[in-house]
C-alpha atoms as a PDB file:
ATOM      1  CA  UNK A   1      -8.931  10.613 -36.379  1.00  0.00           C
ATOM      2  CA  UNK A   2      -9.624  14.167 -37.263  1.00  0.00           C
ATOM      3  CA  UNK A   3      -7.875  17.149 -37.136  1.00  0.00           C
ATOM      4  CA  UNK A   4      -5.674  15.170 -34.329  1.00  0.00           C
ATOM      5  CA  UNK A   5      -3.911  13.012 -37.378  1.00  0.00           C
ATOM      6  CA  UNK A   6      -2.468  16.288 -39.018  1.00  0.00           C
ATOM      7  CA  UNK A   7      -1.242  17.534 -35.983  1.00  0.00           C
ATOM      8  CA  UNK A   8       2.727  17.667 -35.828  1.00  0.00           C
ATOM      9  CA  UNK A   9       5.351  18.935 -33.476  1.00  0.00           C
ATOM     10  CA  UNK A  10       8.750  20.246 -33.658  1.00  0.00           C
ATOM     11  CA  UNK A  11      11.300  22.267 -31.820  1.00  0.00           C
ATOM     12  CA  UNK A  12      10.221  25.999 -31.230  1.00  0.00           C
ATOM     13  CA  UNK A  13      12.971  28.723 -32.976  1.00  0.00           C
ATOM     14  CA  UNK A  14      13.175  31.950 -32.362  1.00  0.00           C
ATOM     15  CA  UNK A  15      10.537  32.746 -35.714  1.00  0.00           C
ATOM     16  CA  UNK A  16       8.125  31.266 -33.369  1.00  0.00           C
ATOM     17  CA  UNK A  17       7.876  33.942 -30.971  1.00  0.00           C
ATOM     18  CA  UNK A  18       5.490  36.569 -32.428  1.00  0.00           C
ATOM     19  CA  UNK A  19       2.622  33.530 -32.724  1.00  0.00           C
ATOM     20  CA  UNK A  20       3.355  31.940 -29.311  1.00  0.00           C
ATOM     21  CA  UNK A  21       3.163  34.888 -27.413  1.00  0.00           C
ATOM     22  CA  UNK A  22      -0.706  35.375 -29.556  1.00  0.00           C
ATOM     23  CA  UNK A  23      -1.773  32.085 -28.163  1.00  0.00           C
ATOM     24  CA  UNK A  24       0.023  32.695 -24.786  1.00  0.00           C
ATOM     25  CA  UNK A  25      -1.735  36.114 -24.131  1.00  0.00           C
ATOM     26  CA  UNK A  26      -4.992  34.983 -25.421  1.00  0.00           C
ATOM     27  CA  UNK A  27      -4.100  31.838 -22.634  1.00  0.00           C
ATOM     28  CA  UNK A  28      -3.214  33.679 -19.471  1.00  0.00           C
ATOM     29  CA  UNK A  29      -3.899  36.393 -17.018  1.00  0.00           C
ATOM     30  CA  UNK A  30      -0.126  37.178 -16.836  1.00  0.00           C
ATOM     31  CA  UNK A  31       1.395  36.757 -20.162  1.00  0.00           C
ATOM     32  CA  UNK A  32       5.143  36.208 -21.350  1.00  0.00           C
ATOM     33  CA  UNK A  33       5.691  38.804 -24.130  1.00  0.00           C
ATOM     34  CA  UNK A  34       7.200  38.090 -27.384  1.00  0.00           C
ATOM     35  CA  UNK A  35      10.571  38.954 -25.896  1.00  0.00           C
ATOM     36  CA  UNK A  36      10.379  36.503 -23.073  1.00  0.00           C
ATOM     37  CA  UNK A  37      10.086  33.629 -25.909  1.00  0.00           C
ATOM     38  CA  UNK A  38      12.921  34.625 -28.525  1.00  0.00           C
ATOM     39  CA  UNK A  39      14.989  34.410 -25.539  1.00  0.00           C
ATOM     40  CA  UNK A  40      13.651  31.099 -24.458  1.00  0.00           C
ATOM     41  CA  UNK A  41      14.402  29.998 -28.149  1.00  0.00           C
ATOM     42  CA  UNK A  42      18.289  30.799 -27.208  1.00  0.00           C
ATOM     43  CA  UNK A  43      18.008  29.544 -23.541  1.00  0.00           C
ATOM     44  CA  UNK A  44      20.469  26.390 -23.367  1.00  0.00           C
ATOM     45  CA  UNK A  45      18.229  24.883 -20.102  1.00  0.00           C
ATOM     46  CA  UNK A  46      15.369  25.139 -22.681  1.00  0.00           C
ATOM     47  CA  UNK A  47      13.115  22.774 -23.959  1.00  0.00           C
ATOM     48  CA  UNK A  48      10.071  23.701 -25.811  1.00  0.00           C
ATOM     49  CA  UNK A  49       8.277  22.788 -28.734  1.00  0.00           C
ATOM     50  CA  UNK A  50       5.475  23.676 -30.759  1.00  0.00           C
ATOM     51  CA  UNK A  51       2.208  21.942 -32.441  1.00  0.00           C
ATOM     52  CA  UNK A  52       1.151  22.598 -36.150  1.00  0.00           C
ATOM     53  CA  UNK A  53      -2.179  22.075 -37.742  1.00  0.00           C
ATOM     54  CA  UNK A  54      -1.613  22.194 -41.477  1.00  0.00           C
ATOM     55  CA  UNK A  55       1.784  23.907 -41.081  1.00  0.00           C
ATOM     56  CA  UNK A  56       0.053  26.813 -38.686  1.00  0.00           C
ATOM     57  CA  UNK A  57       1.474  27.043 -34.799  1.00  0.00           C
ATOM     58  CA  UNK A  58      -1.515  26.201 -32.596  1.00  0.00           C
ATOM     59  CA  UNK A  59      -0.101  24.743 -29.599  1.00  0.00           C
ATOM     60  CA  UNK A  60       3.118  25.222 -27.648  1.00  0.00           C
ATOM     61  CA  UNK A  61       4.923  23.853 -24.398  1.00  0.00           C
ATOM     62  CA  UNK A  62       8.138  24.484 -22.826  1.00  0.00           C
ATOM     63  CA  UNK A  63      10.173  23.199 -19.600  1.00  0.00           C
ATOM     64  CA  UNK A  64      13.771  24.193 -18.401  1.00  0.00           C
ATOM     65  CA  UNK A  65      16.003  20.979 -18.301  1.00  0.00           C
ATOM     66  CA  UNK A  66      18.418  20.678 -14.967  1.00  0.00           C
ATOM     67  CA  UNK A  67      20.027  17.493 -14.335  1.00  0.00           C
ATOM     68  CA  UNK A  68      17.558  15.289 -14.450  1.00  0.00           C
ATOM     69  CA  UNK A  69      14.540  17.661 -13.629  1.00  0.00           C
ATOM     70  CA  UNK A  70      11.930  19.177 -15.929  1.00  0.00           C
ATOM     71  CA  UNK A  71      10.149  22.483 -14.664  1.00  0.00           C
ATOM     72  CA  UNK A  72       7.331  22.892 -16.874  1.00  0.00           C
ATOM     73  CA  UNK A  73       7.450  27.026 -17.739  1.00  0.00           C
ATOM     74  CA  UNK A  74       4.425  27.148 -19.985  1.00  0.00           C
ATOM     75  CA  UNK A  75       1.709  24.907 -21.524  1.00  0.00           C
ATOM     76  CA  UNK A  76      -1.147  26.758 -23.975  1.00  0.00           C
ATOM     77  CA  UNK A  77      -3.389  25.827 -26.936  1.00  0.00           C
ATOM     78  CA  UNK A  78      -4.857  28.212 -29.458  1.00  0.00           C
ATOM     79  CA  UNK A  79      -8.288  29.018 -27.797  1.00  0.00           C
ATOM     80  CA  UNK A  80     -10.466  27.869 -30.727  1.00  0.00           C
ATOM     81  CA  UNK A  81      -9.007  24.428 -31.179  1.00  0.00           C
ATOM     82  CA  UNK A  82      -9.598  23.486 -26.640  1.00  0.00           C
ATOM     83  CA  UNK A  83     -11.184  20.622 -25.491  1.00  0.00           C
ATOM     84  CA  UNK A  84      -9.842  18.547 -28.487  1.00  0.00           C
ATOM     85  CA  UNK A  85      -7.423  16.482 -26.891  1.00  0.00           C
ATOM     86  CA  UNK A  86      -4.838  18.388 -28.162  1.00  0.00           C
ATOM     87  CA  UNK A  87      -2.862  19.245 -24.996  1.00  0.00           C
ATOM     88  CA  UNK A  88      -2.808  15.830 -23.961  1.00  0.00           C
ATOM     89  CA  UNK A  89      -0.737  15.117 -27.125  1.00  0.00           C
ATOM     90  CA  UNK A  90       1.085  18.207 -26.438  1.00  0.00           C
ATOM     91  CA  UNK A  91       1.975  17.316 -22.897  1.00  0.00           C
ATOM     92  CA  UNK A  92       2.888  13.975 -24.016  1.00  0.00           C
ATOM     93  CA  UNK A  93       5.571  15.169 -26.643  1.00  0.00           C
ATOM     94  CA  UNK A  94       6.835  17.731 -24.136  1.00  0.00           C
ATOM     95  CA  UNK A  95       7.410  14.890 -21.913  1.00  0.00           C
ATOM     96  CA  UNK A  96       9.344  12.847 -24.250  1.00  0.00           C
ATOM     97  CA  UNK A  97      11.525  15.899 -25.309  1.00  0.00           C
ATOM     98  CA  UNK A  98      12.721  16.354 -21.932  1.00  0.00           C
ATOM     99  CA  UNK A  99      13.705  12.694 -20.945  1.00  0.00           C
ATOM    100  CA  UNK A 100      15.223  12.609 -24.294  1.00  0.00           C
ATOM    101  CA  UNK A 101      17.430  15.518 -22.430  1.00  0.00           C
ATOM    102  CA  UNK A 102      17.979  13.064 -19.396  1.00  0.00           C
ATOM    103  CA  UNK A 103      14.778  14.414 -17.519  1.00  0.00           C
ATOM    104  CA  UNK A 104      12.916  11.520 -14.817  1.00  0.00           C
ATOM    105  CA  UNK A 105      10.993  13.710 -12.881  1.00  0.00           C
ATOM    106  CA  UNK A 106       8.622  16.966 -13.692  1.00  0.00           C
ATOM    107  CA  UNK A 107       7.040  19.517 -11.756  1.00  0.00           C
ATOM    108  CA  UNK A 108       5.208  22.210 -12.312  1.00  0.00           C
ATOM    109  CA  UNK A 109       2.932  24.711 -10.649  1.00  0.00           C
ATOM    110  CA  UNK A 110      -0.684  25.220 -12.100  1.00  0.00           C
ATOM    111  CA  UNK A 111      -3.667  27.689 -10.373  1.00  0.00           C
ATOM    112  CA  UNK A 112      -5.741  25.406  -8.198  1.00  0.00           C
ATOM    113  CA  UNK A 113      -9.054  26.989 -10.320  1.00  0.00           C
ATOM    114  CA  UNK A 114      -7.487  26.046 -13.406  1.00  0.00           C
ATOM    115  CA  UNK A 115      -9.076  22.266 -13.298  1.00  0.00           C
ATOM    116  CA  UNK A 116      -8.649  21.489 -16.798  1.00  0.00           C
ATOM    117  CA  UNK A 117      -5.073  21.904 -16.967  1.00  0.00           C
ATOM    118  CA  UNK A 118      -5.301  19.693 -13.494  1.00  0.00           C
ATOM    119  CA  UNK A 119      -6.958  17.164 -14.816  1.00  0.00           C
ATOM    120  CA  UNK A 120      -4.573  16.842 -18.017  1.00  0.00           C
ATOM    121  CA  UNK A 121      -1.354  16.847 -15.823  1.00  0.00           C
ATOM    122  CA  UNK A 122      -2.735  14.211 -12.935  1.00  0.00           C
ATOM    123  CA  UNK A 123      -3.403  11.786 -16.488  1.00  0.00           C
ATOM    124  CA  UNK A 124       0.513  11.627 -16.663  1.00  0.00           C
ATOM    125  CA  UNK A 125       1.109  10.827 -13.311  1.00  0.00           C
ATOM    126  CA  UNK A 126       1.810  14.377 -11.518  1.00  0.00           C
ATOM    127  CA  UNK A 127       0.597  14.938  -8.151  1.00  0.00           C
ATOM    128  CA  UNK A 128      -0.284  18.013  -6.205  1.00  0.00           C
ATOM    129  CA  UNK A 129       2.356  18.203  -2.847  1.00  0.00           C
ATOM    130  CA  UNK A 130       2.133  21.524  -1.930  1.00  0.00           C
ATOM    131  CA  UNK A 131       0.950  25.068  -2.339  1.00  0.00           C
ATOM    132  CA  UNK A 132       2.886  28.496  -3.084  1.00  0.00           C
ATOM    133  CA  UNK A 133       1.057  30.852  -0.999  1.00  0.00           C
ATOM    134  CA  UNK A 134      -0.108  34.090  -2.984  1.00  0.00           C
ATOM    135  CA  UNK A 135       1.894  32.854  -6.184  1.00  0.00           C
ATOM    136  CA  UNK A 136      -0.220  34.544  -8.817  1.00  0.00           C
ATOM    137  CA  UNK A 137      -0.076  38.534  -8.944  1.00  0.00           C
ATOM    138  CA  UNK A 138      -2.466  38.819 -10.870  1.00  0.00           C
ATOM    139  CA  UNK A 139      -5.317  38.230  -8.224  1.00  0.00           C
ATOM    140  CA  UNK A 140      -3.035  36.255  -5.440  1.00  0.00           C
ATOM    141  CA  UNK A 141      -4.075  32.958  -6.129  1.00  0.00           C
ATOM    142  CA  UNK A 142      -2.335  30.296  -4.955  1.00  0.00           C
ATOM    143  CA  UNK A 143       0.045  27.759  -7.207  1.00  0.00           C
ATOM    144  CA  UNK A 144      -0.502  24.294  -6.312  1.00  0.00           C
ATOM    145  CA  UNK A 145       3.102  22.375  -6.921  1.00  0.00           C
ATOM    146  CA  UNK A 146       3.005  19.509  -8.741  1.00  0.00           C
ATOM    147  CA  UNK A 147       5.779  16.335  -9.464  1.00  0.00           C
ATOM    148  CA  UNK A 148       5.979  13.436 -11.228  1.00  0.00           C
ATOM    149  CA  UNK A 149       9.234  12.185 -10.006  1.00  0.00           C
ATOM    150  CA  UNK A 150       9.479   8.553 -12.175  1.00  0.00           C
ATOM    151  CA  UNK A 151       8.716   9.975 -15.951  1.00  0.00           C
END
């Protein structure tokens, strides 16, 4: 059981921005600022939510909801609490939260070298299809595109 059992989730607000962007910049190589997620917590196509470990914000995840497609925008864990099976759970909660919205397929693009975050999204069914050439500005990497089209 462990730390897992006193994990919850909830819907993100807008109070949640100043700690997601924290874990999100300690997360990537190209980070949304604070800004980008107060205005996610306003965005109507929206859909994120947040993980708490005794009532702190560790974890977050968000897709945009169109029709009845998720695009997953953003998927991080506080750095100290990785490799704990806590993005699975994560993922999984995301994933009910937008086919609660009417979502049946999800797609997302993830860095090839990032085999972790691979590994976790092929577990609920998402295959690679196709590249985006250059995608990442940081150091040009490419995206690979991913879909799960029967969530």
């Amino acid at each position: 059981m462990g730390e897992k059992t006193r994990l919850s989730f909830r819907a993100m607000t807008q109070d949640d921005a100043d700690v997601i962007a924290e874990i999100e910049e300690a997360s990537f190589a190209m980070p949304w600022s604070r800004e980008d997620f107060w205005r996610e917590a306003h965005n109507e196509l929206a859909e994120y939510i947040v993980g708490e470990l005794y009532g702190r914000v560790v974890a977050y995840a968000g897709a945009w909801v169109s029709f009845n497609q998720a695009e997953v925008m953003s998927v991080a864990v506080a750095p100290e609490l990785r490799g704990q099976g806590i993005g699975t759970i994560l993922f999984g909660e995301l994933i009910k939260a937008v086919k609660a919205r009417g979502a049946t397929a999800i797609t997302l693009e993830v860095r090839p070298s990032n085999t972790a975050a691979i590994k976790l999204y092929e577990s609920f069914g998402l295959r690679s299809v196709g590249r985006r050439h250059g995608y990442y500005l940081d150091n040009g990497e490419d995206a690979l595109i991913m879909w799960n089209t029967k969530i």
